[in-house]
C-alpha atoms as a PDB file:
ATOM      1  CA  UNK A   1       0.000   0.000   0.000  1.00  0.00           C
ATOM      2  CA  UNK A   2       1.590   2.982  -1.056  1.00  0.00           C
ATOM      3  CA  UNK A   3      -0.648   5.183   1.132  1.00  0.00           C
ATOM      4  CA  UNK A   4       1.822   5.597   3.671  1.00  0.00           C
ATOM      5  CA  UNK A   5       3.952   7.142   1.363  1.00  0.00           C
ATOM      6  CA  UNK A   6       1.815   9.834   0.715  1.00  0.00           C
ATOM      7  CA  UNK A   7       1.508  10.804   4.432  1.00  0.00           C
ATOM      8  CA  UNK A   8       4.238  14.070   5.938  1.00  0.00           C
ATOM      9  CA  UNK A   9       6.797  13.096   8.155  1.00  0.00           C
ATOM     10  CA  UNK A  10       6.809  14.380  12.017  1.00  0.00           C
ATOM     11  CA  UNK A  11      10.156  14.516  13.972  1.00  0.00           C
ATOM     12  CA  UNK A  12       9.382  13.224  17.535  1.00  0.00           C
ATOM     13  CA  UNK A  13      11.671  13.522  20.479  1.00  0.00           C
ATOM     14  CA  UNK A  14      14.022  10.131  20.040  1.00  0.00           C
ATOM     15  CA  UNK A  15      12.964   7.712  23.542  1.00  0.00           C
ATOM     16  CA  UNK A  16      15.975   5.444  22.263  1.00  0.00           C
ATOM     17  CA  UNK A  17      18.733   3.705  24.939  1.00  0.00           C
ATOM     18  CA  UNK A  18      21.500   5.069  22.846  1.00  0.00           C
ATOM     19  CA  UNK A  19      20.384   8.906  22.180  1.00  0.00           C
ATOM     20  CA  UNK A  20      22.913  11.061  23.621  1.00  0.00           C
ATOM     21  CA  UNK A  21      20.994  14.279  23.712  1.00  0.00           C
ATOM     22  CA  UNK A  22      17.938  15.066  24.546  1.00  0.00           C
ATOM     23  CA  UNK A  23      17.461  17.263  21.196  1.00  0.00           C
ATOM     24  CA  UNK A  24      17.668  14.034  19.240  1.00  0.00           C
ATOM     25  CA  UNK A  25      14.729  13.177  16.793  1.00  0.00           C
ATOM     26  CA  UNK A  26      13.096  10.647  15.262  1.00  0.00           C
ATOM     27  CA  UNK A  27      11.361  11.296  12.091  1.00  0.00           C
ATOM     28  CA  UNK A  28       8.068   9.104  11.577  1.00  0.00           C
ATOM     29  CA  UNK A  29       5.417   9.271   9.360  1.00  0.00           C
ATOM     30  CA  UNK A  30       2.639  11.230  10.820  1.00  0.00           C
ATOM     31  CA  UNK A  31      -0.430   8.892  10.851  1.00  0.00           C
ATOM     32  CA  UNK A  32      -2.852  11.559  12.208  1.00  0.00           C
ATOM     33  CA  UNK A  33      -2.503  13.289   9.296  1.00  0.00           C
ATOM     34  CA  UNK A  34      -5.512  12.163   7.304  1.00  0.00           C
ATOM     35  CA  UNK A  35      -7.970  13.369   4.510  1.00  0.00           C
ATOM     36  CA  UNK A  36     -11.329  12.196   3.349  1.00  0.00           C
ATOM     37  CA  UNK A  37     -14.013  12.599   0.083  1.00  0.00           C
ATOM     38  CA  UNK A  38     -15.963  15.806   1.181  1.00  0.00           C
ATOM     39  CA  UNK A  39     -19.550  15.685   2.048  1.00  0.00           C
ATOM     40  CA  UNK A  40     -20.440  17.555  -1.609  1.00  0.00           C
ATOM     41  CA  UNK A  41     -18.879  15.460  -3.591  1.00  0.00           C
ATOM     42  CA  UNK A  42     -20.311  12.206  -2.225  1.00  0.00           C
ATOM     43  CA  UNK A  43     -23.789  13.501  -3.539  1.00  0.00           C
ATOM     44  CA  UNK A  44     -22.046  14.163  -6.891  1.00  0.00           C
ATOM     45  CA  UNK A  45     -22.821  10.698  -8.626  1.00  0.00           C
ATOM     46  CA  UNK A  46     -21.051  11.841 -11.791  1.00  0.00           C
ATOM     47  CA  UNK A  47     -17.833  11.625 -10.034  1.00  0.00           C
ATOM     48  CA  UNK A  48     -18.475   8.152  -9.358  1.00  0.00           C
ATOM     49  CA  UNK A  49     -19.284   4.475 -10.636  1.00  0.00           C
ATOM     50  CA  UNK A  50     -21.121   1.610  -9.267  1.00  0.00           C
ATOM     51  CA  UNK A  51     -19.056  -1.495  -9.150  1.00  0.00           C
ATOM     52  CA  UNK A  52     -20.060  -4.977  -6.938  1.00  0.00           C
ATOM     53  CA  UNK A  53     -17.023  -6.652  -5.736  1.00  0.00           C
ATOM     54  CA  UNK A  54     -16.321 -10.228  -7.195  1.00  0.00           C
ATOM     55  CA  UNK A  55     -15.841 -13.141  -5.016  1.00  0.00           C
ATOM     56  CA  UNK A  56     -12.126 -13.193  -3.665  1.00  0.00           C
ATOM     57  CA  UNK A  57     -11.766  -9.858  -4.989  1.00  0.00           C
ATOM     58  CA  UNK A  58      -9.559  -7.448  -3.105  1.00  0.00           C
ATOM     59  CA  UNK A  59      -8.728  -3.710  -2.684  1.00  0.00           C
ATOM     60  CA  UNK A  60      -4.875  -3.736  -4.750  1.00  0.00           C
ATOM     61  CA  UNK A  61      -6.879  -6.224  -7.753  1.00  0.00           C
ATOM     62  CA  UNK A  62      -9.738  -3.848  -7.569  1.00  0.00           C
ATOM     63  CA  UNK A  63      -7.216  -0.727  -7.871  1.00  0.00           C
ATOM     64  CA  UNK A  64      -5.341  -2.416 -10.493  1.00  0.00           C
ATOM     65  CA  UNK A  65      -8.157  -2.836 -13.172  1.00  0.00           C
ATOM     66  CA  UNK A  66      -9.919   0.725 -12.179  1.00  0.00           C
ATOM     67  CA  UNK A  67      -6.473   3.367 -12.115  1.00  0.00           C
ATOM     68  CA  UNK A  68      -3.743   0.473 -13.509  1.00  0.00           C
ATOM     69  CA  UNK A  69      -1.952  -0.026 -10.523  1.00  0.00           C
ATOM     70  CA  UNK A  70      -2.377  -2.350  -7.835  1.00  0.00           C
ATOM     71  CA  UNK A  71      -0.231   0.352  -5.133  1.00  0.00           C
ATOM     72  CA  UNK A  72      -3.421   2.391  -5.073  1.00  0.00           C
ATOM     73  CA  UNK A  73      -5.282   0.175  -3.307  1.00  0.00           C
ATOM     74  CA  UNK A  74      -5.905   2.912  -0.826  1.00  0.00           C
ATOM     75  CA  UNK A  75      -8.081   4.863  -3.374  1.00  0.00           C
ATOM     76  CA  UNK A  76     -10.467   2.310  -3.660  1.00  0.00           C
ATOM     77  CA  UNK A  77     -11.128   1.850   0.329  1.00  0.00           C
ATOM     78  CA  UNK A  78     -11.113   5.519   0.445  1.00  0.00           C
ATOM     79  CA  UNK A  79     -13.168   6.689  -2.025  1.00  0.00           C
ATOM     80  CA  UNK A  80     -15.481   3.843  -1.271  1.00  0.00           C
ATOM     81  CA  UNK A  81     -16.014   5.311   2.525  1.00  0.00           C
ATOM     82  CA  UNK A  82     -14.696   2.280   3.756  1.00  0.00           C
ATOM     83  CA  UNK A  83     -13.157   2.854   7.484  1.00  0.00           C
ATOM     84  CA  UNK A  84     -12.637  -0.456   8.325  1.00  0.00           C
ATOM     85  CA  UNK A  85     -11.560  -2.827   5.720  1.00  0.00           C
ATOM     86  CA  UNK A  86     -11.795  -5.853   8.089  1.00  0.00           C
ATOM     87  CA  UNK A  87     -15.694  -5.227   8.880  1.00  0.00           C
ATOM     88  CA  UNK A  88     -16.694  -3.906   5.431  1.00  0.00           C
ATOM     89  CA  UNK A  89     -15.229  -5.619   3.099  1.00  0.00           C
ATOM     90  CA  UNK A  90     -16.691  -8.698   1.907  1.00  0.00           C
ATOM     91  CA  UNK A  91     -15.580 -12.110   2.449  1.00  0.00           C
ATOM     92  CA  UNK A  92     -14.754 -14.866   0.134  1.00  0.00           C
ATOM     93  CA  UNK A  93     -17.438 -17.573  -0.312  1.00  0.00           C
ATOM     94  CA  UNK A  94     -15.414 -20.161   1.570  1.00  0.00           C
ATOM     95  CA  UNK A  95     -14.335 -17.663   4.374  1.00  0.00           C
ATOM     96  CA  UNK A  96     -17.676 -16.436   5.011  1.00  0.00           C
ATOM     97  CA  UNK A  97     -18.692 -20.384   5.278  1.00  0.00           C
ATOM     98  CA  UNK A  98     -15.976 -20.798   8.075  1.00  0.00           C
ATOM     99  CA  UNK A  99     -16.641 -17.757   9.482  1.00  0.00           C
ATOM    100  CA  UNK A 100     -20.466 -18.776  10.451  1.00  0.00           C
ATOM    101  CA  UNK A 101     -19.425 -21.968  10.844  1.00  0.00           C
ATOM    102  CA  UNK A 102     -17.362 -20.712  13.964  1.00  0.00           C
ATOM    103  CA  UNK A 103     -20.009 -18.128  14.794  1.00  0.00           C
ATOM    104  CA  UNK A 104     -23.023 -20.542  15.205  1.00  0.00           C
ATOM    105  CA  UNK A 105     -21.586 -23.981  15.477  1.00  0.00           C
ATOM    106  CA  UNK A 106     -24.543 -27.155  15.216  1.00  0.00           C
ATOM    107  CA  UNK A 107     -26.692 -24.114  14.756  1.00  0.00           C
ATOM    108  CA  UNK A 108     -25.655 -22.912  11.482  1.00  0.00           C
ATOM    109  CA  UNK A 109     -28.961 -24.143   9.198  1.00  0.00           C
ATOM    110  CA  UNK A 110     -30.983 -22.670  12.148  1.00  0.00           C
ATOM    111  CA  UNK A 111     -33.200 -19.635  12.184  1.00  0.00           C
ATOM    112  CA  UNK A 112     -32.087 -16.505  12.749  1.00  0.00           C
ATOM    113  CA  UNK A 113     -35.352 -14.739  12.230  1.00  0.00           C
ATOM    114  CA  UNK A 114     -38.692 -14.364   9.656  1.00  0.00           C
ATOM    115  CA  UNK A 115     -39.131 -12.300   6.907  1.00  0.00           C
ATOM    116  CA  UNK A 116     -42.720 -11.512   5.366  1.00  0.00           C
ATOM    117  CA  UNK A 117     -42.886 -12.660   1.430  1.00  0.00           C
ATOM    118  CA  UNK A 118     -44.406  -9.779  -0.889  1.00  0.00           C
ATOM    119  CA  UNK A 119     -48.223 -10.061  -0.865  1.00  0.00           C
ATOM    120  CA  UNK A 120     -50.004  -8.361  -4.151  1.00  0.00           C
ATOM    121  CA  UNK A 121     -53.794  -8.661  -5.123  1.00  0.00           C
ATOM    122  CA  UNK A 122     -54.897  -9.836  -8.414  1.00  0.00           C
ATOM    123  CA  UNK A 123     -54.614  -6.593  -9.656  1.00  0.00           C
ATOM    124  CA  UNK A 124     -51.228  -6.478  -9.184  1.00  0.00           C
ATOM    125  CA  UNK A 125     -51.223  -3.605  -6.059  1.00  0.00           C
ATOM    126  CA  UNK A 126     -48.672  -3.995  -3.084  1.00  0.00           C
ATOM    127  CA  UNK A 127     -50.160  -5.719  -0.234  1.00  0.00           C
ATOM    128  CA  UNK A 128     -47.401  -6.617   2.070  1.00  0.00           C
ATOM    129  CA  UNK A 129     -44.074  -5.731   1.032  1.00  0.00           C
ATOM    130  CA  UNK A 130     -41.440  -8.319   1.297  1.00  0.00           C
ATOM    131  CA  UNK A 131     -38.126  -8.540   3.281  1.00  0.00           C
ATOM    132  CA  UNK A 132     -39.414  -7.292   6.970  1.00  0.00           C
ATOM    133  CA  UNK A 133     -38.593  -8.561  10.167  1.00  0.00           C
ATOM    134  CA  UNK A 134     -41.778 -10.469  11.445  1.00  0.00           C
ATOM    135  CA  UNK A 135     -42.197 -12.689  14.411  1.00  0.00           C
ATOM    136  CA  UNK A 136     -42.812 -16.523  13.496  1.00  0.00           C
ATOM    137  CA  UNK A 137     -46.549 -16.087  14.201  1.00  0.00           C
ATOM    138  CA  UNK A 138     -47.061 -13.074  12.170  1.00  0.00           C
ATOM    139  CA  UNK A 139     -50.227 -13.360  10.000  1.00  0.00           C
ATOM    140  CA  UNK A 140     -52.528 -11.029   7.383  1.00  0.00           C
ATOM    141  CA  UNK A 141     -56.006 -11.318   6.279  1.00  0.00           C
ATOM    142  CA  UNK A 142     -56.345 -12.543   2.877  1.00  0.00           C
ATOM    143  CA  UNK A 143     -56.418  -9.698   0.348  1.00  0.00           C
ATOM    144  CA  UNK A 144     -60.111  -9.442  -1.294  1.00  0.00           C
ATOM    145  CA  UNK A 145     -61.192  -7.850  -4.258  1.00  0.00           C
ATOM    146  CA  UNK A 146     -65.175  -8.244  -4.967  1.00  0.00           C
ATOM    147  CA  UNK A 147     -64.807  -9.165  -8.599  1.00  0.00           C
ATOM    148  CA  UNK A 148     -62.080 -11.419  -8.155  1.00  0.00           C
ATOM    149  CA  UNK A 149     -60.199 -13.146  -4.716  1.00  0.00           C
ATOM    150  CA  UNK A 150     -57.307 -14.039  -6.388  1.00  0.00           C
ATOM    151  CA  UNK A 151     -54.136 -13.169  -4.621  1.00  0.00           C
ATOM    152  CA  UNK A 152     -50.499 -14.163  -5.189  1.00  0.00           C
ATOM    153  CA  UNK A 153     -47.478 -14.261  -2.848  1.00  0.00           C
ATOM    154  CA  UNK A 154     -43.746 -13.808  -4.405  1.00  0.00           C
ATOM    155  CA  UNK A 155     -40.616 -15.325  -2.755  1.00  0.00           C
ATOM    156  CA  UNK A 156     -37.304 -14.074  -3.852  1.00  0.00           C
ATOM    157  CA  UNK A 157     -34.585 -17.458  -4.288  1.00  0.00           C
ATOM    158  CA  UNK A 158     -32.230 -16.234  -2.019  1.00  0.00           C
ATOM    159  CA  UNK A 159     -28.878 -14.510  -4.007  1.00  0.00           C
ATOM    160  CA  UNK A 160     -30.439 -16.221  -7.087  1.00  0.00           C
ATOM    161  CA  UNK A 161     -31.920 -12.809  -8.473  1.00  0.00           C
ATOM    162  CA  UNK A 162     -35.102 -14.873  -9.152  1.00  0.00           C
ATOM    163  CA  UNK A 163     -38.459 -15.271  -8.123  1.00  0.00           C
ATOM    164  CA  UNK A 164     -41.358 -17.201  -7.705  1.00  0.00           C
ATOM    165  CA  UNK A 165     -45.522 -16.201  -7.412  1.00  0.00           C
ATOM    166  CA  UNK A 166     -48.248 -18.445  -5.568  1.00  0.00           C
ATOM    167  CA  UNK A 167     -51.799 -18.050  -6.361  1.00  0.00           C
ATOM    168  CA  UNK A 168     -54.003 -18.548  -4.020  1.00  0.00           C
ATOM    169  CA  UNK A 169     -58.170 -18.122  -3.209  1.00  0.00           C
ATOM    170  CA  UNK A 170     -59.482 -16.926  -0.070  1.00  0.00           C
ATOM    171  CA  UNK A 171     -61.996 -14.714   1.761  1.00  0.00           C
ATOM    172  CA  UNK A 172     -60.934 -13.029   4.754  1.00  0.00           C
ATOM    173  CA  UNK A 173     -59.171 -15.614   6.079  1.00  0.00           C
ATOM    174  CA  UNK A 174     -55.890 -15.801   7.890  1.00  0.00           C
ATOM    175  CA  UNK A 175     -52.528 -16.375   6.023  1.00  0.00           C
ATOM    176  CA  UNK A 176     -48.630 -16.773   7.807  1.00  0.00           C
ATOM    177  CA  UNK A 177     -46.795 -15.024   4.395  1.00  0.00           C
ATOM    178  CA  UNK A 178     -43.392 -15.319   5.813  1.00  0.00           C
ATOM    179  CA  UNK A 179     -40.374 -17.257   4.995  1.00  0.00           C
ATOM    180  CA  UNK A 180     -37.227 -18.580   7.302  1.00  0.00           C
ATOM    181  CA  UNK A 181     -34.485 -17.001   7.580  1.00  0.00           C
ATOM    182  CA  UNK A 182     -30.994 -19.440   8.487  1.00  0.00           C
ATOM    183  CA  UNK A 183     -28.298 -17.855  10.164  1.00  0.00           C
ATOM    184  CA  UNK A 184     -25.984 -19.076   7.541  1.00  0.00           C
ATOM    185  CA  UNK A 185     -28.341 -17.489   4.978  1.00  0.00           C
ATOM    186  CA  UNK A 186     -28.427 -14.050   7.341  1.00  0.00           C
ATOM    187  CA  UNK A 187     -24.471 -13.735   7.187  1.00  0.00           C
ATOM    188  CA  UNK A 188     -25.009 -14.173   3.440  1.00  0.00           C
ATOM    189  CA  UNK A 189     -26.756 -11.484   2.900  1.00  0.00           C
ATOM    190  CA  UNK A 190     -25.102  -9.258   5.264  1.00  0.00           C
ATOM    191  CA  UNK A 191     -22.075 -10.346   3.046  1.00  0.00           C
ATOM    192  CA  UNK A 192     -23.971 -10.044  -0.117  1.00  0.00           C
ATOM    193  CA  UNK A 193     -24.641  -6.301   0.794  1.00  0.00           C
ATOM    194  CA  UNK A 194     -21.045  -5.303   1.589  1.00  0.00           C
ATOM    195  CA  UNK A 195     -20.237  -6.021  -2.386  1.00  0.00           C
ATOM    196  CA  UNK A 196     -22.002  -2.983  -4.149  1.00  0.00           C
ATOM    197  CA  UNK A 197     -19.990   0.037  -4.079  1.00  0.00           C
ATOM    198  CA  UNK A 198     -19.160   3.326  -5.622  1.00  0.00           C
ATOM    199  CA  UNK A 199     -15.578   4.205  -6.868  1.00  0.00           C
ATOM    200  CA  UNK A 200     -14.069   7.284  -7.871  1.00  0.00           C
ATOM    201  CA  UNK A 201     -13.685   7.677 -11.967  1.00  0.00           C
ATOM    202  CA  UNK A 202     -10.678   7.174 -13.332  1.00  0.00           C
ATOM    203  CA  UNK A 203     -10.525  10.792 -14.964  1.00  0.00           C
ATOM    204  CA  UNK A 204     -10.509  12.309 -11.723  1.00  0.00           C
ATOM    205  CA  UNK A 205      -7.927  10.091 -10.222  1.00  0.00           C
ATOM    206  CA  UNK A 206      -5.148  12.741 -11.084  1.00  0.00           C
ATOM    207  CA  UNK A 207      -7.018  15.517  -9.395  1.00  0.00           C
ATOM    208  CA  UNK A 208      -7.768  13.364  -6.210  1.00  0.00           C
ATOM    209  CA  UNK A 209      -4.101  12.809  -5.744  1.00  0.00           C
ATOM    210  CA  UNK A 210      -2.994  16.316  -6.750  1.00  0.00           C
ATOM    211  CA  UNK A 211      -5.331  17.821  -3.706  1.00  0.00           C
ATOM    212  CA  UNK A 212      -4.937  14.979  -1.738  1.00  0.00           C
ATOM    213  CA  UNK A 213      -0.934  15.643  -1.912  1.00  0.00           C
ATOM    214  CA  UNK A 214      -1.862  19.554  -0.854  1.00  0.00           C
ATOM    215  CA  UNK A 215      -3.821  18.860   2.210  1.00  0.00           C
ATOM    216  CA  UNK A 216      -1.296  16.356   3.360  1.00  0.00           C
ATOM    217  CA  UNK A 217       1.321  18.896   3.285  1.00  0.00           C
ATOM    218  CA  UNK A 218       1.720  20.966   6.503  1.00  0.00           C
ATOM    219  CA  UNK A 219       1.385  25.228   6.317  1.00  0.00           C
ATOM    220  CA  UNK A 220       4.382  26.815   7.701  1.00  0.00           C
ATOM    221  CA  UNK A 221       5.004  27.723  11.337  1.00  0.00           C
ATOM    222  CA  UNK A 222       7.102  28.000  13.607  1.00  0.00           C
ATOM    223  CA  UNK A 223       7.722  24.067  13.815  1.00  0.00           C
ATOM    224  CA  UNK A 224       7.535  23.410  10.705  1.00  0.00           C
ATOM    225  CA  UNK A 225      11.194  22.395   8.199  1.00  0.00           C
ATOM    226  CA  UNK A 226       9.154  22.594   4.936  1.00  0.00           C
ATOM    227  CA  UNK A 227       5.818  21.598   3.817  1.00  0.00           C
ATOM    228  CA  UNK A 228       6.670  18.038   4.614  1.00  0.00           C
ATOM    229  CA  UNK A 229       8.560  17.950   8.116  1.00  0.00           C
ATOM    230  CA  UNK A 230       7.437  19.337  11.204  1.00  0.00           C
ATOM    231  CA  UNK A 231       8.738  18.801  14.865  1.00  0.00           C
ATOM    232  CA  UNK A 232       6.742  17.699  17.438  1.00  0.00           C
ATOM    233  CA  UNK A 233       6.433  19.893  21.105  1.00  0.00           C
ATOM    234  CA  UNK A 234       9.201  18.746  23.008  1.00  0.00           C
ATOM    235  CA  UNK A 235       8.326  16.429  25.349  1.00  0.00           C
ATOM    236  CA  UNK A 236      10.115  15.702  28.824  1.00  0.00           C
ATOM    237  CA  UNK A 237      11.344  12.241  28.451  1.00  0.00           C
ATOM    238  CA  UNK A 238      12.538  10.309  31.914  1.00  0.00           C
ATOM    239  CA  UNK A 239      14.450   7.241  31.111  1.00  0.00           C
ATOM    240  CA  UNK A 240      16.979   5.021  33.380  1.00  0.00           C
END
C-alpha cells in the first residue's frame, strides 16, 4: 500500500537507549494526518461508478483494473467510505462459510429470524411488502377484491436474483406469508450487501491525488522544516 507514502513526516523527540541528547529526533510518518471525500462530492454521482465486488476480490486487484496499478489500493477503500476494511469488506465464499461456521456452530442451518414474502392482489397492487422482520406467528387477512379473490405471494430465491408467485383463493381468512431465515443465509446477505460500491472515476484520479498531496502537506510555522517535516512539542522524556 503505497498510502503511507503519501503521508508528511513528524520529527518526535528520540525515547531510544543510545540517544545522547535530549534534542535528538526521530522522524516518523505522521499517521494523524488524514484526509477524506468531502460531504459535496459524495452527492455528486457523476464523479463516481457503481461497481459490486467479485468473489475473492480485493482492494490492490480492484485498484489495479480501475487506475492500472495495484499500489493504489488505498483509493479504492477511500473513495469507497470504507473505514474499516476488516468489517466492510466482503468475504470470500469459503471464508464467510468458516466464518459462520465458527459463529453458530450445530446451529448454522438454524433460524435466525422471519421475513414476510411480498403479498399483491390480483390486480397487481402492493399488499405486504417483502423482506421485513416479522415474528414466526405473524399473519394477514387474505387480500379481497369483490370481482375477483385471487391473490399471489412472491418469494425471492435467495442470491439467485429470481423469483417465484403463488396463487391462491381466499376470503378473509388468515394467512402466515413469511419465509425462514438461516443464520448461515443471514451472514449471506449481510455479506452479499457489503459487495455494491461506488468508486471514484478514473478521470478524476489525477485531481484526487494532486489535492490529496496539498492537504497532506503541513502550512508553515514556527515548527515546521518545509511543507513536509514538522517537529513535534518537546516532550520531557525520563528514562533510566
Amino acid at each position: 500500500m503505497s498510502y503511507f507514502r503519501e503521508l508528511p513526516d513528524v520529527l518526535y523527540q528520540s525515547n531510544l537507549l543510545g540517544k545522547t541528547s535530549s534534542r535528538e529526533y526521530i522522524a516518523v510518518k505522521n499517521l494523524f494526518r488524514k484526509v477524506k471525500i468531502q460531504d459535496w462530492i459524495e452527492n455528486i454521482t457523476s464523479f463516481f461508478d457503481d461497481y459490486t465486488i467479485l468473489d475473492g476480490q480485493r482492494p490492490d486487484n480492484l485498484a489495479e483494473i480501475m487506475y492500472g496499478s495495484s499500489d493504489l489500493d488505498w483509493v479504492v477503500i477511500l473513495t469507497s467510505g470504507i473505514t474499516n476494511i476488516k468489517d466492510q469488506w466482503p468475504l470470500t465464499n469459503n471464508n464467510l462459510y468458516l466464518y459462520a461456521q465458527a459463529k453458530y456452530g450445530n446451529d448454522l442451518n438454524a433460524i435466525h429470524h422471519y421475513e414476510t414474502l411480498e403479498v399483491r392482489d390480483n390486480k397487481g397492487r402492493l399488499i405486504l411488502p417483502g423482506g421485513q422482520k416479522v415474528d414466526s406467528n405473524f399473519k394477514i387477512k387474505t387480500p379481497f377484491d369483490a370481482s375477483n379473490d385471487k391473490f399471489y405471494i412472491s418469494n425471492s430465491d435467495l442470491g439467485g436474483g429470481g423469483s417465484s408467485s403463488t396463487k391462491y383463493q381466499g376470503i378473509n381468512q388468515k394467512i402466515s406469508p413469511i419465509t425462514g431465515i438461516s443464520n448461515y443465509e443471514y451472514e449471506t446477505l449481510k455479506n452479499e450487501l457489503k459487495r455494491d460500491i461506488t468508486l471514484m472515476k478514473p478521470k478524476y484520479l489525477q485531481l484526487f491525488l494532486q489535492n490529496m498531496r496539498t492537504l497532506m502537506n503541513y502550512q508553515e510555522n514556527s515548527k515546521s522544516v518545509n511543507n513536509r517535516l514538522i517537529f513535534t512539542d518537546r516532550t520531557r522524556l525520563i528514562g533510566p
